[in-house]
PDB file of N, CA and C in Angstrom:
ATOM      1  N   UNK A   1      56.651 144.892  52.726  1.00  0.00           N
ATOM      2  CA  UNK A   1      56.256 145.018  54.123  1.00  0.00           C
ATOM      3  C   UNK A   1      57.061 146.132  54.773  1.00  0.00           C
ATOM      4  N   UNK A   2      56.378 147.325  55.366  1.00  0.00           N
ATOM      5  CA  UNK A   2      57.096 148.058  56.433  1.00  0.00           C
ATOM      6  C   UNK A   2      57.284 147.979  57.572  1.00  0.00           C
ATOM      7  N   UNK A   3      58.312 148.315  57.645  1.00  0.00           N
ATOM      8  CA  UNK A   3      58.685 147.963  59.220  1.00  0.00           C
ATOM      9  C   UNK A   3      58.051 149.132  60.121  1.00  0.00           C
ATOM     10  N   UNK A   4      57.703 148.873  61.098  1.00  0.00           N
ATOM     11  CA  UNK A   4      57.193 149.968  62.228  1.00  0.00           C
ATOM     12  C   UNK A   4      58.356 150.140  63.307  1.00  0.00           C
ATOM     13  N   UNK A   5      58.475 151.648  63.201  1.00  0.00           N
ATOM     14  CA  UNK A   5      59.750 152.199  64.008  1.00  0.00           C
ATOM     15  C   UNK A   5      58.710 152.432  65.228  1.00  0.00           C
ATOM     16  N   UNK A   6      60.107 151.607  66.380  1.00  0.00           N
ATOM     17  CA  UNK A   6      59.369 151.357  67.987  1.00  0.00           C
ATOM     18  C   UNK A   6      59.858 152.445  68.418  1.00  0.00           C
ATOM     19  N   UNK A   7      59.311 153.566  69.121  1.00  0.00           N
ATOM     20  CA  UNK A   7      59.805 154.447  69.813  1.00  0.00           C
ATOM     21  C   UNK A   7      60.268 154.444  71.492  1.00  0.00           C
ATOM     22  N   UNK A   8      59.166 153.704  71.544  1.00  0.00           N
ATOM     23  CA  UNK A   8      58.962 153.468  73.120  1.00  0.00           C
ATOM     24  C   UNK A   8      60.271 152.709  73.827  1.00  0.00           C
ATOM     25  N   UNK A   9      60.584 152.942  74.534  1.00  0.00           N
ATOM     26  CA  UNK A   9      61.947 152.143  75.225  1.00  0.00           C
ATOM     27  C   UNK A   9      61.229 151.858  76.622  1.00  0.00           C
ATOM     28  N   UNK A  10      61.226 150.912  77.460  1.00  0.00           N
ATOM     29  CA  UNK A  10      60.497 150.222  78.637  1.00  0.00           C
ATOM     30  C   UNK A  10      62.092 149.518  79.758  1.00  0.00           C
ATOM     31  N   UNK A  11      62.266 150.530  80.463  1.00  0.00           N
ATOM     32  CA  UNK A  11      63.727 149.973  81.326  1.00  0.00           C
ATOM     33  C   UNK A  11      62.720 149.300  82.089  1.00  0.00           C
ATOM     34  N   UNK A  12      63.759 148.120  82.065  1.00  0.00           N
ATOM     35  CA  UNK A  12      62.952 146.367  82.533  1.00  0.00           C
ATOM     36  C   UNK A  12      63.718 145.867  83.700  1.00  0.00           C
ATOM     37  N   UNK A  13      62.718 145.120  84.557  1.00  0.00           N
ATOM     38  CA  UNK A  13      63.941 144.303  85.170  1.00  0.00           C
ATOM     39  C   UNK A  13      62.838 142.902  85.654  1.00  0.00           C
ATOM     40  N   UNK A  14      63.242 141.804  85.128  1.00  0.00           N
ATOM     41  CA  UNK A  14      62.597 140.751  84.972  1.00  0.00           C
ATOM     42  C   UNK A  14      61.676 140.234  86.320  1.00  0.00           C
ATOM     43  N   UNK A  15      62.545 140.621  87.651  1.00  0.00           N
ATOM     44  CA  UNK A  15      61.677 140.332  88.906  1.00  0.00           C
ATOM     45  C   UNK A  15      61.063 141.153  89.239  1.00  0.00           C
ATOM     46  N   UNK A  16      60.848 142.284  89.153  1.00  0.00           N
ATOM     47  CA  UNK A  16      59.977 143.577  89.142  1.00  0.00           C
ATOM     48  C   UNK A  16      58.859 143.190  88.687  1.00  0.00           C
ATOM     49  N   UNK A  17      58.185 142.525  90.399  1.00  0.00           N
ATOM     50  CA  UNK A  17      56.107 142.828  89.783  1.00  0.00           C
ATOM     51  C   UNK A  17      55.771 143.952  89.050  1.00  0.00           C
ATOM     52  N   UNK A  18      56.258 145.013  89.162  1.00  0.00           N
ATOM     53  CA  UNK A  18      55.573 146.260  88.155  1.00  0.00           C
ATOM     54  C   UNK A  18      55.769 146.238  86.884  1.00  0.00           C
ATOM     55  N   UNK A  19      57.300 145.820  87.217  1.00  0.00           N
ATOM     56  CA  UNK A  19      57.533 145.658  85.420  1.00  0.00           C
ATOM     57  C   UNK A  19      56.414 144.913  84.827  1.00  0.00           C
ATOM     58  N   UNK A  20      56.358 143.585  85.522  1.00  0.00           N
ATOM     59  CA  UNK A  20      55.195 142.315  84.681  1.00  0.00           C
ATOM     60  C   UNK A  20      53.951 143.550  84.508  1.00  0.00           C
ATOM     61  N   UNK A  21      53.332 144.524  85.615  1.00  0.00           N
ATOM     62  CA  UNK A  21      52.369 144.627  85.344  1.00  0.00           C
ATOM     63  C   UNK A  21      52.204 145.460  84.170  1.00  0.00           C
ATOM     64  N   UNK A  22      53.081 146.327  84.054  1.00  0.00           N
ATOM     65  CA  UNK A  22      53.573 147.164  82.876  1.00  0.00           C
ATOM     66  C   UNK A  22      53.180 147.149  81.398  1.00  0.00           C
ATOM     67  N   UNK A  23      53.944 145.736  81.517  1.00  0.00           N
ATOM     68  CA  UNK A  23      54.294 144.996  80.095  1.00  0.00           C
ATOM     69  C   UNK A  23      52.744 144.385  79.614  1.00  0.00           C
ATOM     70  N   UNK A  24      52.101 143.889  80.972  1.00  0.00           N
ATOM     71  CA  UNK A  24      50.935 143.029  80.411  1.00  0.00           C
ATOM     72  C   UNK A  24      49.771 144.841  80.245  1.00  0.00           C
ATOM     73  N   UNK A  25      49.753 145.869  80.855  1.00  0.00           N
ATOM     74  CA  UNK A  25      48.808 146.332  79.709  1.00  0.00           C
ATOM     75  C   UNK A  25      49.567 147.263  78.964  1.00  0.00           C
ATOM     76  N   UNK A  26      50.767 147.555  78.061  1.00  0.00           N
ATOM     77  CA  UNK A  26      51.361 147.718  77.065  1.00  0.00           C
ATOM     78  C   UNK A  26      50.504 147.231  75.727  1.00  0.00           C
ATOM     79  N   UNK A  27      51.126 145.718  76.569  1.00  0.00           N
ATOM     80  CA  UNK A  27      50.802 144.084  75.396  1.00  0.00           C
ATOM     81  C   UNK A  27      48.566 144.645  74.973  1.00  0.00           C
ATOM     82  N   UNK A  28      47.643 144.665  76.303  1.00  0.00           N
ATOM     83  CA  UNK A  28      46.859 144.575  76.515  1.00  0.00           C
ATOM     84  C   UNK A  28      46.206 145.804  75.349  1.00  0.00           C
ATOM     85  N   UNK A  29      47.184 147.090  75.692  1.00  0.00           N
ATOM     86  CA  UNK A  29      46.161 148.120  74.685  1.00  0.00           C
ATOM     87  C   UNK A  29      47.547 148.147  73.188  1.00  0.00           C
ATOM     88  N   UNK A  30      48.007 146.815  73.194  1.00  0.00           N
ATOM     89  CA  UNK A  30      48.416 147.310  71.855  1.00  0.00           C
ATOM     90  C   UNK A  30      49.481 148.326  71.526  1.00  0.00           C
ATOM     91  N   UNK A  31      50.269 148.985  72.426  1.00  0.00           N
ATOM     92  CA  UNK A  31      51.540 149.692  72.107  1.00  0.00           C
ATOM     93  C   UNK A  31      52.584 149.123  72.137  1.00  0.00           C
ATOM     94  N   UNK A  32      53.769 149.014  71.018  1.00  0.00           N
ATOM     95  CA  UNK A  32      54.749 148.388  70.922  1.00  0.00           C
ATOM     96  C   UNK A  32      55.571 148.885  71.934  1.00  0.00           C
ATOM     97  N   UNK A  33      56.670 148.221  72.120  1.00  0.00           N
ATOM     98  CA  UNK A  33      57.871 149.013  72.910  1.00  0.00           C
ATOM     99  C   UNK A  33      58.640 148.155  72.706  1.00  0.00           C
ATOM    100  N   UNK A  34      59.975 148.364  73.286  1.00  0.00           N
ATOM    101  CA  UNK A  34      61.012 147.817  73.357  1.00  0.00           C
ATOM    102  C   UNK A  34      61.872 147.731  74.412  1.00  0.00           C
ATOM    103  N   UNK A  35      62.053 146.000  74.488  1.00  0.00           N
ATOM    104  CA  UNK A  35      62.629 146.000  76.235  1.00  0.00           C
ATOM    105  C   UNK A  35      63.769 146.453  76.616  1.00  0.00           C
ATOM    106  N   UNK A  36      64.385 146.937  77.490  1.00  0.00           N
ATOM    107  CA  UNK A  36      65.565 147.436  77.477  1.00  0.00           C
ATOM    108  C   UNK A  36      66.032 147.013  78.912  1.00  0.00           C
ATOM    109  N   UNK A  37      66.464 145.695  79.205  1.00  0.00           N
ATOM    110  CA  UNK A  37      66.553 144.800  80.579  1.00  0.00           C
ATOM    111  C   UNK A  37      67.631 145.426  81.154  1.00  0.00           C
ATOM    112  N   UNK A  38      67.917 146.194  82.409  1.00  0.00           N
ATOM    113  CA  UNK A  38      68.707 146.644  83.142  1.00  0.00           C
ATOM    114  C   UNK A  38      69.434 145.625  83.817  1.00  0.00           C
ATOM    115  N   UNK A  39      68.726 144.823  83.993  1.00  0.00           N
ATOM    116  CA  UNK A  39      70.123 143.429  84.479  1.00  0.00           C
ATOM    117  C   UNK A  39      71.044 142.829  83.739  1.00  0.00           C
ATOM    118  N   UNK A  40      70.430 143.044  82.666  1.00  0.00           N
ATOM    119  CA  UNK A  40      71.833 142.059  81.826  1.00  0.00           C
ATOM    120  C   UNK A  40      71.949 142.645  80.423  1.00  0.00           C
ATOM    121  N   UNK A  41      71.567 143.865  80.299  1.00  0.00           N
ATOM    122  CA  UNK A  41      72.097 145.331  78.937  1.00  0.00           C
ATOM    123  C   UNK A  41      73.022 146.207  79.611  1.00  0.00           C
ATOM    124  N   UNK A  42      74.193 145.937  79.025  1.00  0.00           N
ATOM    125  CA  UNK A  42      75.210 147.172  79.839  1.00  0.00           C
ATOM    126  C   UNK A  42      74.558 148.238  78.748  1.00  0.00           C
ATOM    127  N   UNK A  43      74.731 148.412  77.974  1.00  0.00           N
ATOM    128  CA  UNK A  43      73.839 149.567  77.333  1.00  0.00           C
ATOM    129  C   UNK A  43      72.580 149.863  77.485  1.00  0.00           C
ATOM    130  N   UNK A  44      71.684 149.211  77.991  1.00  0.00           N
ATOM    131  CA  UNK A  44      70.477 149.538  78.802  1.00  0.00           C
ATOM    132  C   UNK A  44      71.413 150.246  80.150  1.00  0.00           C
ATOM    133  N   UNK A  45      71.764 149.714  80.987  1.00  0.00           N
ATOM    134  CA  UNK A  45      72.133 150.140  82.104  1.00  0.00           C
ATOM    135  C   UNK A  45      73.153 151.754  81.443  1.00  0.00           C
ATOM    136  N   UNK A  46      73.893 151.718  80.897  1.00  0.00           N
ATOM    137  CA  UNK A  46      74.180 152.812  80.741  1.00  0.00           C
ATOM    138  C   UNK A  46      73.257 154.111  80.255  1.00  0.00           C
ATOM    139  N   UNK A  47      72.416 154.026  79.414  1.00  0.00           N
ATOM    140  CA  UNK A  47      71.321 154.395  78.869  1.00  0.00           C
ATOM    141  C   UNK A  47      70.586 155.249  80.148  1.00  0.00           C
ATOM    142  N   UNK A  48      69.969 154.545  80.582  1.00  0.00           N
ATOM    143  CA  UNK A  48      69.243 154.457  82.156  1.00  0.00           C
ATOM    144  C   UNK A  48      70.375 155.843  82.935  1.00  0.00           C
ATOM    145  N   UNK A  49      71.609 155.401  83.374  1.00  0.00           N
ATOM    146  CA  UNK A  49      72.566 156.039  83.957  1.00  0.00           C
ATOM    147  C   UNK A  49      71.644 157.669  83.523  1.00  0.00           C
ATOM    148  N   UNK A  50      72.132 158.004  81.854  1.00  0.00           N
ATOM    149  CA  UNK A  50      72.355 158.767  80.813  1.00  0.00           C
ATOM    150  C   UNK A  50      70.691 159.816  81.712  1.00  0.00           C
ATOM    151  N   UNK A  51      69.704 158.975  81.690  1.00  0.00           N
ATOM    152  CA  UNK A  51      68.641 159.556  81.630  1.00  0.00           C
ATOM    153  C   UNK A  51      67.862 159.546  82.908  1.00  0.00           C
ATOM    154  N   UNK A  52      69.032 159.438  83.968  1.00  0.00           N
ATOM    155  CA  UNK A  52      68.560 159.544  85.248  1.00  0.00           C
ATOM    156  C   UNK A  52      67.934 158.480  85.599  1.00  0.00           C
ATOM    157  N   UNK A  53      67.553 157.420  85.321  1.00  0.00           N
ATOM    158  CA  UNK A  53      67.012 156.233  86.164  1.00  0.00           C
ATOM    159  C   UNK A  53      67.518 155.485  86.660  1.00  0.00           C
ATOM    160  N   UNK A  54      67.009 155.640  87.672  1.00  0.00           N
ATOM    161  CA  UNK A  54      67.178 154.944  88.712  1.00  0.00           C
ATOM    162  C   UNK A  54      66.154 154.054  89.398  1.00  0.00           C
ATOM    163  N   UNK A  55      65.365 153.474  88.685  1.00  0.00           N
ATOM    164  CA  UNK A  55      64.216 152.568  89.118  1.00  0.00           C
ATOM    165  C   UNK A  55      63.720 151.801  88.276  1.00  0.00           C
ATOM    166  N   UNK A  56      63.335 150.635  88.026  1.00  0.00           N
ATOM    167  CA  UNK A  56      61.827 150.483  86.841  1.00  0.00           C
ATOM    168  C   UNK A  56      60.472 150.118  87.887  1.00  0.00           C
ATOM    169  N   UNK A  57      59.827 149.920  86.912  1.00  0.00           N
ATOM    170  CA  UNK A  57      59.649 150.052  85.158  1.00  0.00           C
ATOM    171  C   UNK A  57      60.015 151.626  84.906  1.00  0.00           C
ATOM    172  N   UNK A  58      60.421 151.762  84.109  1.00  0.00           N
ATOM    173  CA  UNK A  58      60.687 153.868  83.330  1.00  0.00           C
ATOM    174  C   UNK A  58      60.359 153.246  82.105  1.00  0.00           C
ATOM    175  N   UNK A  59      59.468 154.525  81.051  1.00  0.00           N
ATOM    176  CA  UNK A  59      59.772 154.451  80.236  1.00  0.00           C
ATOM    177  C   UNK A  59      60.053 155.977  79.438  1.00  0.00           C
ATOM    178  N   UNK A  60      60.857 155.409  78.182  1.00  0.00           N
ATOM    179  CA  UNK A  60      61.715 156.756  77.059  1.00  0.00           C
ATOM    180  C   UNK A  60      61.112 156.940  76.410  1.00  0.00           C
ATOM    181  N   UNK A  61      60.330 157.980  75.389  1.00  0.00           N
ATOM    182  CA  UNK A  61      60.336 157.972  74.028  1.00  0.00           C
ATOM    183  C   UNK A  61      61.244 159.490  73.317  1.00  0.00           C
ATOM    184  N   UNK A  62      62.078 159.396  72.602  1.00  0.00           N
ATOM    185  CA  UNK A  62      62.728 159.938  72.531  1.00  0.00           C
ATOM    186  C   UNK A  62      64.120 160.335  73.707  1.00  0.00           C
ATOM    187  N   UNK A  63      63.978 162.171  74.114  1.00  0.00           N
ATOM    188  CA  UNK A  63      64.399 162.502  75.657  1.00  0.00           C
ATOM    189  C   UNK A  63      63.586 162.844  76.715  1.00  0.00           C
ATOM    190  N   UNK A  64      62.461 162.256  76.730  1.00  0.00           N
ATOM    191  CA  UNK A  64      60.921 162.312  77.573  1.00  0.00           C
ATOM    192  C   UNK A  64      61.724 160.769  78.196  1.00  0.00           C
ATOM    193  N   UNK A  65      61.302 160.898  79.235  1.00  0.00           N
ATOM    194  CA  UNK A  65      61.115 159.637  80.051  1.00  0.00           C
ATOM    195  C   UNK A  65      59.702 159.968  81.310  1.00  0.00           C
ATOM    196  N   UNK A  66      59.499 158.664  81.359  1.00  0.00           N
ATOM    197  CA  UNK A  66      57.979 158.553  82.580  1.00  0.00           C
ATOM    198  C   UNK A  66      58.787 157.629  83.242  1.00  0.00           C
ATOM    199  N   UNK A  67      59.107 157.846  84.769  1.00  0.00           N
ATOM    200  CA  UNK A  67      59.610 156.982  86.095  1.00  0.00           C
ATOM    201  C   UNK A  67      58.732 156.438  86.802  1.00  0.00           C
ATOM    202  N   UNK A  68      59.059 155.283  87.310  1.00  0.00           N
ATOM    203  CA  UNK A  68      58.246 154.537  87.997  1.00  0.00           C
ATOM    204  C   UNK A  68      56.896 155.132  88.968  1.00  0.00           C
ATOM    205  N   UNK A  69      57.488 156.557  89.456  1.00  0.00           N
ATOM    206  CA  UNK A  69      56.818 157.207  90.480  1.00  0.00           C
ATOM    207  C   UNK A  69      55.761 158.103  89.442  1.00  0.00           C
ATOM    208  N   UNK A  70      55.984 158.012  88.204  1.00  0.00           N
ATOM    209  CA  UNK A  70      54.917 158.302  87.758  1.00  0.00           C
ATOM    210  C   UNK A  70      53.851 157.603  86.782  1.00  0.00           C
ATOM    211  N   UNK A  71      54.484 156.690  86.710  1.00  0.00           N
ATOM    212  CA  UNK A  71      53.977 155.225  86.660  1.00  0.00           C
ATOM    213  C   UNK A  71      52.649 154.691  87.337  1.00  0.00           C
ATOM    214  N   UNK A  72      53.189 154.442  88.697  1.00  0.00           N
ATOM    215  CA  UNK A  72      52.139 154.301  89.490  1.00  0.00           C
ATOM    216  C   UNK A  72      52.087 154.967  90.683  1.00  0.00           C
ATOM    217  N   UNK A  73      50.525 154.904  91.348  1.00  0.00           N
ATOM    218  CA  UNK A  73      50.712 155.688  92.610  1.00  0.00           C
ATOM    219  C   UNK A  73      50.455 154.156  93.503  1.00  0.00           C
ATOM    220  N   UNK A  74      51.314 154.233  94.237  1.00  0.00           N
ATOM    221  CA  UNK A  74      51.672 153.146  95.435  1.00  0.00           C
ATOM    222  C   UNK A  74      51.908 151.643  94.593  1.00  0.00           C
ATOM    223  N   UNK A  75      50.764 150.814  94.711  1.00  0.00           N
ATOM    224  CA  UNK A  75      50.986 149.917  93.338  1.00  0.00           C
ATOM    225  C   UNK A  75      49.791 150.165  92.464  1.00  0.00           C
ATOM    226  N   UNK A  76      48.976 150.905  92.447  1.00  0.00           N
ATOM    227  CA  UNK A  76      48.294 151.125  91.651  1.00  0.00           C
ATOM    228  C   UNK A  76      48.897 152.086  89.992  1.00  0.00           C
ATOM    229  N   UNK A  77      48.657 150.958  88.616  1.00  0.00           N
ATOM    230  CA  UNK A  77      49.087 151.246  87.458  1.00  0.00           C
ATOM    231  C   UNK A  77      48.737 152.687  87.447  1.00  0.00           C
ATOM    232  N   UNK A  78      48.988 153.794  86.552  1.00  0.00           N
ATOM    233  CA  UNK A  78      48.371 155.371  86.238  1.00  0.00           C
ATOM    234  C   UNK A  78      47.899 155.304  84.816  1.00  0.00           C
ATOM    235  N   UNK A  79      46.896 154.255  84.502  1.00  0.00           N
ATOM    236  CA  UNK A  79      46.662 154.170  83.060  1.00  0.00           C
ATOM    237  C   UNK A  79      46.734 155.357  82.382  1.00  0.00           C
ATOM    238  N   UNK A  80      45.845 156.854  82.964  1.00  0.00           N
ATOM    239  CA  UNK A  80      46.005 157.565  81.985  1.00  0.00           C
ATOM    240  C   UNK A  80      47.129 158.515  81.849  1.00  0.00           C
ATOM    241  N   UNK A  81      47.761 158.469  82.738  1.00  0.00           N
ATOM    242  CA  UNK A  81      49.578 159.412  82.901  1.00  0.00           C
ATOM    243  C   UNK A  81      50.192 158.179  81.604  1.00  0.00           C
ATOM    244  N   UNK A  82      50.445 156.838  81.629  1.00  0.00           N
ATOM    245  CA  UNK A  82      51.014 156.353  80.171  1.00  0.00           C
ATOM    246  C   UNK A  82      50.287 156.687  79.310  1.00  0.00           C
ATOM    247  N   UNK A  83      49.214 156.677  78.700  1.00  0.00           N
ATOM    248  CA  UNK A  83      48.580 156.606  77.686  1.00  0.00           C
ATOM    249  C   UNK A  83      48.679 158.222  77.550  1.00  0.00           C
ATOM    250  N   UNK A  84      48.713 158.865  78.252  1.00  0.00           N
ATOM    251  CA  UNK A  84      48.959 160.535  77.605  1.00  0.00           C
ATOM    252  C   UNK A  84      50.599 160.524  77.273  1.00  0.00           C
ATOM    253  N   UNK A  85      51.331 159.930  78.109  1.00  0.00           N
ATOM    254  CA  UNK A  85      53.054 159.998  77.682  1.00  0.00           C
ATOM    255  C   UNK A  85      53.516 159.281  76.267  1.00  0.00           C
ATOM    256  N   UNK A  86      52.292 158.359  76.093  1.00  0.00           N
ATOM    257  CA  UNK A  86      52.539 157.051  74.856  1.00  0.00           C
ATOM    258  C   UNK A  86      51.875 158.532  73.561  1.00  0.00           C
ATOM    259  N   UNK A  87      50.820 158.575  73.968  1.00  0.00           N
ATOM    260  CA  UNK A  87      50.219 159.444  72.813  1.00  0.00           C
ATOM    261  C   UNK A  87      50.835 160.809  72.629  1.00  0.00           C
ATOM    262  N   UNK A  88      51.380 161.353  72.967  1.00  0.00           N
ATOM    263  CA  UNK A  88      51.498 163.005  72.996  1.00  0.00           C
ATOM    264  C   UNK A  88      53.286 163.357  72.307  1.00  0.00           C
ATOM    265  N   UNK A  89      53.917 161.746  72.266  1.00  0.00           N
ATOM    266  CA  UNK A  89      55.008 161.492  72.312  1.00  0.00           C
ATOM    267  C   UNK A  89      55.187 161.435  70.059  1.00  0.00           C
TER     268      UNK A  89
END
């Protein structure tokens, strides 16, 4: 069995409605990631520091990061701004 290397890193923070909404279409179209909880990862939180965030949901792949503000516009998700950052990555 091979293992599948997660690229995606997802700075989390558990009461963050966006985060939930985030995660559920991640989960929804099938891209792995990996949580990286800013409340209680001092190495998430340092990480974050490292790469300028200052908000979630963000997400990393590699030294690419996508910030919340490009995430969504107001609360509306930006399905296709992730799915071009997930794919192109």
């Amino acid at each position: 069995m091979t293992m599948q290397m997660v690229d995606l890193e997802f700075f989390y923070l558990k009461t963050d409605s966006k985060c939930k909404l985030l995660a559920n279409f991640l989960e929804k179209n099938s891209i792995p990631f990996v949580i990286r909880d800013v409340a209680t990862d001092f190495d998430a939180q340092w990480d974050a520091l490292l790469f300028r965030i200052y908000s979630t949901p963000a997400l990393k792949m590699g030294k690419s990061v996508l910030r919340c503000r490009d995430i969504f516009e107001k609360i509306d998700l930006r399905e296709e701004m992730i799915m071009k950052f997930v794919n192109d990555r």
